[in-house]
N, C-alpha and C. Protein backbone atom coordinates (compact mmCIF):
# COMPACT_ATOMS: atom_id res chain seq x y z
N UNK A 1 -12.90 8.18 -4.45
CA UNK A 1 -11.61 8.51 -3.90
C UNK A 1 -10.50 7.78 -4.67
N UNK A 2 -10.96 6.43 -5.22
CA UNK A 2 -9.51 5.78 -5.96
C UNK A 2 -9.87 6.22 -6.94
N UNK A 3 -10.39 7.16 -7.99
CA UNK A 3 -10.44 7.76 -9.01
C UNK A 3 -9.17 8.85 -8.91
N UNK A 4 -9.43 9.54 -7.60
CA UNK A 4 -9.07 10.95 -7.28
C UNK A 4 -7.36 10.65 -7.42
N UNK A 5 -7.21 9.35 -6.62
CA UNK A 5 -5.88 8.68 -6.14
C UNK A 5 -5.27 8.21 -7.33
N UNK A 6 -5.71 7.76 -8.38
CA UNK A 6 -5.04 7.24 -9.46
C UNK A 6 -4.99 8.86 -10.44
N UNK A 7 -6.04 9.59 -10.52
CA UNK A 7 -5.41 11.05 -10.85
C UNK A 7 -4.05 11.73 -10.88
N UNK A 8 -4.09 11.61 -9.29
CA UNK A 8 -3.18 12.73 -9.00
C UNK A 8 -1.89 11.86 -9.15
N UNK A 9 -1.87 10.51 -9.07
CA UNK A 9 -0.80 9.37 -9.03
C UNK A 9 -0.26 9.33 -10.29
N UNK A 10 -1.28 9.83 -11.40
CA UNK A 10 -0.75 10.03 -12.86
C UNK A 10 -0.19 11.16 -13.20
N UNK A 11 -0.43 12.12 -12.59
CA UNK A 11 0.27 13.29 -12.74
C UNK A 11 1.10 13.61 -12.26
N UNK A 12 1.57 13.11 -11.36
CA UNK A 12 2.64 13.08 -10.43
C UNK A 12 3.69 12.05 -10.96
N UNK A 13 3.29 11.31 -11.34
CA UNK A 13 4.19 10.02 -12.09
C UNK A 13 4.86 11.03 -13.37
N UNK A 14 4.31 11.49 -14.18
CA UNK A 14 4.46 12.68 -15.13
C UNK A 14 5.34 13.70 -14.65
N UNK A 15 5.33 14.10 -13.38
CA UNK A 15 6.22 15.26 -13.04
C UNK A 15 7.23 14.48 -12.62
N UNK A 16 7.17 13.16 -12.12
CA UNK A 16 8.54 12.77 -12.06
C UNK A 16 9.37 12.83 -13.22
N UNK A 17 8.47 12.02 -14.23
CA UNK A 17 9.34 11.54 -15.19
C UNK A 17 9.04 12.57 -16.45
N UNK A 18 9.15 13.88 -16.64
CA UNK A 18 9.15 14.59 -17.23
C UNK A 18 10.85 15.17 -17.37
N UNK A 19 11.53 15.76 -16.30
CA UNK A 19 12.80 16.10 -16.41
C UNK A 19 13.66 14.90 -17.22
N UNK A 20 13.30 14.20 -17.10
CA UNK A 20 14.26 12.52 -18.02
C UNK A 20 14.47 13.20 -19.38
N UNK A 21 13.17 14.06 -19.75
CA UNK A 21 13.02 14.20 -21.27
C UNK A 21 14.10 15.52 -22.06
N UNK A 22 14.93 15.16 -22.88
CA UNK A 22 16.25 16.31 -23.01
C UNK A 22 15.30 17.68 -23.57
N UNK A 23 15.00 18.24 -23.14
CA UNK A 23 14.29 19.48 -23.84
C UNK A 23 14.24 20.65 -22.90
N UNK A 24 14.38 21.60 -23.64
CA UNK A 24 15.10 23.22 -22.58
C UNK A 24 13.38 23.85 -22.71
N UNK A 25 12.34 23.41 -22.91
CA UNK A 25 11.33 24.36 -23.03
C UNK A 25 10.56 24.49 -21.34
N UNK A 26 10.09 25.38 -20.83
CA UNK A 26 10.29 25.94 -19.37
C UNK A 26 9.16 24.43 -19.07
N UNK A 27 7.87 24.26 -19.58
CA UNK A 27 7.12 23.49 -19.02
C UNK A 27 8.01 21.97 -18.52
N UNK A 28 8.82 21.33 -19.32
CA UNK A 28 10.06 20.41 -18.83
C UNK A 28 10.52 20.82 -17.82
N UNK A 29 11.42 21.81 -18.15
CA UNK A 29 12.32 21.87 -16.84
C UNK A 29 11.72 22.69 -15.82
N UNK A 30 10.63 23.10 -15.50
CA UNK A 30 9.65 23.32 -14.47
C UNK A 30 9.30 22.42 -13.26
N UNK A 31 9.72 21.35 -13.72
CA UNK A 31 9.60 19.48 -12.75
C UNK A 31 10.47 19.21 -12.52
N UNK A 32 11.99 20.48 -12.66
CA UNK A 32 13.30 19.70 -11.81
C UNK A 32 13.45 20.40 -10.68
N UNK A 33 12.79 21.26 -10.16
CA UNK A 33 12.66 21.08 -9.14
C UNK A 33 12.34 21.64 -7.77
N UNK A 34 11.08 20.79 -8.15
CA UNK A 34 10.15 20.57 -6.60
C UNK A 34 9.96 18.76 -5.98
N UNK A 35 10.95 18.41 -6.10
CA UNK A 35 11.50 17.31 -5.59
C UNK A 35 10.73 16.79 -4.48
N UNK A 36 10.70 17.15 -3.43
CA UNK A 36 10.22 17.34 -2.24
C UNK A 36 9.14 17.42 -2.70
N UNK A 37 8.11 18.19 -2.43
CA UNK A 37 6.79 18.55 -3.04
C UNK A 37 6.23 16.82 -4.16
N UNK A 38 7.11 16.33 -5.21
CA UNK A 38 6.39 15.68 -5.99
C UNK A 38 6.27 14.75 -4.96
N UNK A 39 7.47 14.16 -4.73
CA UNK A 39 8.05 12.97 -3.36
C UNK A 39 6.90 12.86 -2.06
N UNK A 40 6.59 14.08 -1.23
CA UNK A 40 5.95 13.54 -0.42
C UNK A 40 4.18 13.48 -1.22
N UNK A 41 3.56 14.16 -2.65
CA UNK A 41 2.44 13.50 -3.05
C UNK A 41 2.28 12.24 -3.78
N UNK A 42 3.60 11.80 -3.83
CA UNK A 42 3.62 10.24 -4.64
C UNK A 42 3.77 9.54 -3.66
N UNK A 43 4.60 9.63 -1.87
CA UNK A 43 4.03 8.76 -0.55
C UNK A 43 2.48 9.06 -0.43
N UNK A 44 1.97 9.85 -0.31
CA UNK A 44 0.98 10.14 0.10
C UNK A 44 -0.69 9.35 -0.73
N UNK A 45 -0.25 9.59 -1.81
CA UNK A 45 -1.13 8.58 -3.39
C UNK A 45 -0.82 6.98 -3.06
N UNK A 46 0.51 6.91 -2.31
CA UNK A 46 0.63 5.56 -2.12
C UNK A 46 0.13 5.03 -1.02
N UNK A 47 0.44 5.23 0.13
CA UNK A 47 -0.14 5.12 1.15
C UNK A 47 -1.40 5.08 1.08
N UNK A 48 -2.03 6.17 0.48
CA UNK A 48 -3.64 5.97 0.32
C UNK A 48 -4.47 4.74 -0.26
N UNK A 49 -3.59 4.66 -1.29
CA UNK A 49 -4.29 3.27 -2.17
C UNK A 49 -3.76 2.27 -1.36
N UNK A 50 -2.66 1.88 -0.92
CA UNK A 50 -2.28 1.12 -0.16
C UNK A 50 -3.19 0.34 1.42
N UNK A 51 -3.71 1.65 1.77
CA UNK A 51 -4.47 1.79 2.77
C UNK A 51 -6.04 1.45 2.59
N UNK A 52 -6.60 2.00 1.44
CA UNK A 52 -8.00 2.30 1.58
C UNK A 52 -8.37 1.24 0.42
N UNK A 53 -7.64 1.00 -0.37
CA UNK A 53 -8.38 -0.49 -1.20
C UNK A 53 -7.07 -1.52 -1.65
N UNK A 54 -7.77 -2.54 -1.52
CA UNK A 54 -6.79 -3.59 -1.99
C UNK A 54 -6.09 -3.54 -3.31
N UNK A 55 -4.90 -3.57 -3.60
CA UNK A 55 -4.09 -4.07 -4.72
C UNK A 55 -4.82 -5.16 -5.33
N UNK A 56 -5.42 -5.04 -6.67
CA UNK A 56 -6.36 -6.60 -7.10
C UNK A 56 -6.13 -6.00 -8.52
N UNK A 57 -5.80 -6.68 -9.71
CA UNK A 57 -6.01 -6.36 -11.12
C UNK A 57 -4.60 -6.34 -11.51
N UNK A 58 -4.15 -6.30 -12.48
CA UNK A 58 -2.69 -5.91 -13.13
C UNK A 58 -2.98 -4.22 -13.53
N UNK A 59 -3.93 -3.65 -13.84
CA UNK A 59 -3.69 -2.19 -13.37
C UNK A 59 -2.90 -1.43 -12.08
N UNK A 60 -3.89 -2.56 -11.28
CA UNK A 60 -3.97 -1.75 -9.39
C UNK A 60 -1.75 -2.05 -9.22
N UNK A 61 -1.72 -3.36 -9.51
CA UNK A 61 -0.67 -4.01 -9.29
C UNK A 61 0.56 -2.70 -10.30
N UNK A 62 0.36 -2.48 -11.66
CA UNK A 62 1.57 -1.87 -12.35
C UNK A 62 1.40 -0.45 -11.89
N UNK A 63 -0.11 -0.13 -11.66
CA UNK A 63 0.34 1.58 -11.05
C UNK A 63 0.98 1.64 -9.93
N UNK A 64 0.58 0.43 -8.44
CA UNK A 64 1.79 0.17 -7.20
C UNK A 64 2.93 0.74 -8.02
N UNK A 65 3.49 -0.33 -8.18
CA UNK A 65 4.87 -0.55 -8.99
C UNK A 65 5.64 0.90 -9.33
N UNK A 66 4.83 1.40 -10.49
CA UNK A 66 5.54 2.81 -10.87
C UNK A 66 5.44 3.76 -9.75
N UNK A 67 4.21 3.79 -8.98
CA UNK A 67 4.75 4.59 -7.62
C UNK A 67 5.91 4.56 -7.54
N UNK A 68 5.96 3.21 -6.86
CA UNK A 68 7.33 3.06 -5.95
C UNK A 68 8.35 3.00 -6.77
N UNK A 69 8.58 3.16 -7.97
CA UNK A 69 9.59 3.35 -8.46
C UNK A 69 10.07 4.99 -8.40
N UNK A 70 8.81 5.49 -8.70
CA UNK A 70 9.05 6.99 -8.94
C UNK A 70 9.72 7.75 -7.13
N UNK A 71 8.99 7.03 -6.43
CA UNK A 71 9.61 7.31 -4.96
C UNK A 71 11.52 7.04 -5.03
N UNK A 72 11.21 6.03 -5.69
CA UNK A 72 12.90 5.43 -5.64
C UNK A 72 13.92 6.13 -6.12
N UNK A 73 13.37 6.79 -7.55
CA UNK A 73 14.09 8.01 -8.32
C UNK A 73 13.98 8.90 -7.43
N UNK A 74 12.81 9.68 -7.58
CA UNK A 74 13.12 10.90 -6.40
C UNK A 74 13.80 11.01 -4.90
N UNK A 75 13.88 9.80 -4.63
CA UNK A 75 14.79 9.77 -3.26
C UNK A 75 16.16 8.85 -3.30
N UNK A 76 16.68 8.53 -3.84
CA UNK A 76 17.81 7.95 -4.02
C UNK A 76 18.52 7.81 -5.12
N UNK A 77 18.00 8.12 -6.21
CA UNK A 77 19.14 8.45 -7.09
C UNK A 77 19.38 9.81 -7.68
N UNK A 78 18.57 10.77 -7.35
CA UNK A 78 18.68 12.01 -7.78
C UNK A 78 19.66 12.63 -6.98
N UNK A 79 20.91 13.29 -7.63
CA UNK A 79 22.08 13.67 -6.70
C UNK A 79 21.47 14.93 -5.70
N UNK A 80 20.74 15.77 -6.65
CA UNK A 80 20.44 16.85 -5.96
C UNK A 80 19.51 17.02 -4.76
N UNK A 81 19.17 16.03 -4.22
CA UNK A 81 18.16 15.68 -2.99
C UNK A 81 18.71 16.10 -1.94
N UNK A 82 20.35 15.99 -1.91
CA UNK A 82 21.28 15.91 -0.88
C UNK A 82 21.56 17.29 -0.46
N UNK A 83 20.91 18.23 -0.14
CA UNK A 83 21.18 19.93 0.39
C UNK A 83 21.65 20.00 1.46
């Protein structure tokens, strides 16, 4: 299951931070937006690991981290969240 969780936590980290990248080709701008959708599977990846095994390693510790960063982008500084 923390295989599955660091998976989908990487790909999702990726769809966050894919729109950052200046490029008009559709697979880019395909990740601006489902906001919602990336947002509640990057709580959800978090919570899980959070929940079901301990934070231990500087892996476990920097993938935390970029979660919650990527939560932070997608919910508070992205203007367009605000509908």
């Amino acid at each position: 299951m923390k295989i599955i969780l660091h998976i989908m936590g990487g790909l999702f980290m990726a769809a966050t931070l894919l729109p950052l990248v200046k490029h008009d080709h559709w697979v880019v701008r395909g990740f601006d937006f489902p906001h919602v959708q990336i947002t509640v599977v990057n709580l959800l990846v978090l919570l899980g690991l959070l929940i079901f095994f301990p934070v231990q390693g500087w892996f476990n510790v920097l993938f935390v981290i970029i979660l919650i960063g990527c939560l932070i982008y997608q919910g508070f500084i992205r203007e367009d969240w605000k509908y």
